[in-house]
Protein backbone atom coordinates (compact mmCIF):
# COMPACT_ATOMS: atom_id res chain seq x y z
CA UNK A 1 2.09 -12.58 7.21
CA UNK A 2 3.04 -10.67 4.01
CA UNK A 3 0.81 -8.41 2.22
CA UNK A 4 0.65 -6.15 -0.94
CA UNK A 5 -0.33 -2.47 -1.15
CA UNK A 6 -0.90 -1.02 -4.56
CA UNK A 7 -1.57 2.73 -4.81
CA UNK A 8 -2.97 4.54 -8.13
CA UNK A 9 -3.76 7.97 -8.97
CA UNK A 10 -2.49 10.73 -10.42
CA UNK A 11 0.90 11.78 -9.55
CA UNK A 12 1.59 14.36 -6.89
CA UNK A 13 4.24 14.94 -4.04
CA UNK A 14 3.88 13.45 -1.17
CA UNK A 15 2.44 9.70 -2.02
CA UNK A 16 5.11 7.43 -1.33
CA UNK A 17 5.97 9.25 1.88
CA UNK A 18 2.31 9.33 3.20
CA UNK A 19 1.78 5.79 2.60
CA UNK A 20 5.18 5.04 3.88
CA UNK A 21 4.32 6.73 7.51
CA UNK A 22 1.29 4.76 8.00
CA UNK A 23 2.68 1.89 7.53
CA UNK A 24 5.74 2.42 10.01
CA UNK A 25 3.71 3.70 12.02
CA UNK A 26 1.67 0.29 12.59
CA UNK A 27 4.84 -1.75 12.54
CA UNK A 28 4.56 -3.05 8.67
CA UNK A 29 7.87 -3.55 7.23
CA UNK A 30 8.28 -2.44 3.53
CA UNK A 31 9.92 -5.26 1.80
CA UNK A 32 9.93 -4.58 -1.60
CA UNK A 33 8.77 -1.38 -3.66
CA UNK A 34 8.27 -0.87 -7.34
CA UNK A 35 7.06 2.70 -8.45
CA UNK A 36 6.37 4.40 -11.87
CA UNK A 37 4.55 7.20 -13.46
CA UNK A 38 3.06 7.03 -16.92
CA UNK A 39 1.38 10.36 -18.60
CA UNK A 40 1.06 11.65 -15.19
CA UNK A 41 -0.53 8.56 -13.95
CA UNK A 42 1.25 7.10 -10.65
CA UNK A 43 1.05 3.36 -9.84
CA UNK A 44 2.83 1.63 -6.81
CA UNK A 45 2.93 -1.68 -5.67
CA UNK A 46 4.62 -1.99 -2.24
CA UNK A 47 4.99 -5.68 -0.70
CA UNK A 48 4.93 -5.94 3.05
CA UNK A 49 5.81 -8.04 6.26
CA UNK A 50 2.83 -7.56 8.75
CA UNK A 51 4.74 -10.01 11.74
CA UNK A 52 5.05 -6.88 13.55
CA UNK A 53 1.70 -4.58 12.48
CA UNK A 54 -0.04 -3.01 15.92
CA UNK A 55 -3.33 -3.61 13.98
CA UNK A 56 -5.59 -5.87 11.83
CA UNK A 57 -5.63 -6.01 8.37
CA UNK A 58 -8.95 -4.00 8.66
CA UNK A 59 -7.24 -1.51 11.10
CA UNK A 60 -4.66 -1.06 8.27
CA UNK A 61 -6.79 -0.61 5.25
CA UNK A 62 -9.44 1.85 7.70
CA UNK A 63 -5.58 3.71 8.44
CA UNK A 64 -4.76 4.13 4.54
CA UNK A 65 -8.16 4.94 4.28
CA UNK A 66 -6.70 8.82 5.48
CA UNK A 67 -3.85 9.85 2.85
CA UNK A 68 -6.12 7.74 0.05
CA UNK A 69 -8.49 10.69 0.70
CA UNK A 70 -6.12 13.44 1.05
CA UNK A 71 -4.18 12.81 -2.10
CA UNK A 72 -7.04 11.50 -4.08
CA UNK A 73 -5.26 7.63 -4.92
CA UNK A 74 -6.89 4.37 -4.45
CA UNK A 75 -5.09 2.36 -1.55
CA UNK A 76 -5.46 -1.77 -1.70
CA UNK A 77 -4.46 -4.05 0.40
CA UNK A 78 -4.37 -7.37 -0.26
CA UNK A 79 -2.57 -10.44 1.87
CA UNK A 80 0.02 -12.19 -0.25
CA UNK A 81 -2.10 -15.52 -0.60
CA UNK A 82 -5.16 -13.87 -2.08
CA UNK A 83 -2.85 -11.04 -4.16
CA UNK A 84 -1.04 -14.81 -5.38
CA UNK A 85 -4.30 -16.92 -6.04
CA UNK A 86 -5.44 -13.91 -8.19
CA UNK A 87 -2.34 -14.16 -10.68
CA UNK A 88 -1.94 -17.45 -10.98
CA UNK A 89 -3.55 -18.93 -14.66
């Protein structure tokens, strides 16, 4: 099962790293990652292979939950079939 993350907020050290632990730390494998910061304003999409996560998809989002507090971005996660249906016209 594949998944995307997005992450959004305004820029600050430490994002990609603390979003990157939690998700080796439950097993998720980051497959792809595309990162940029306009006027300040960081946005992230990361896309992920769950085969191996210790958790649920609830698990995960409830684990995110922690450094989406701490550095004030919005985590979503979203499996790849519903992320797909919703860009598909």
């Amino acid at each position: 099962m594949n998944a995307y993350v997005s992450v959004i907020g305004m820029d600050k050290k430490g994002i990609i790293k603390a979003v990157a632990t939690v998700l080796s730390d439950l097993g998720a494998n980051i497959l792809d990652i595309n990162q940029t910061i306009v006027k300040g304003c960081f946005t992230m999409v990361m896309f992920v292979d769950l085969t191996d996560l210790t958790t649920d998809l609830a698990g995960l989002k409830l684990a995110l939950s922690v450094p989406s507090t701490e550095l004030d971005v919005k985590i979503k996660v979203q499996h790849e079939a519903i992320f797909s249906a919703m860009h598909t016209i």
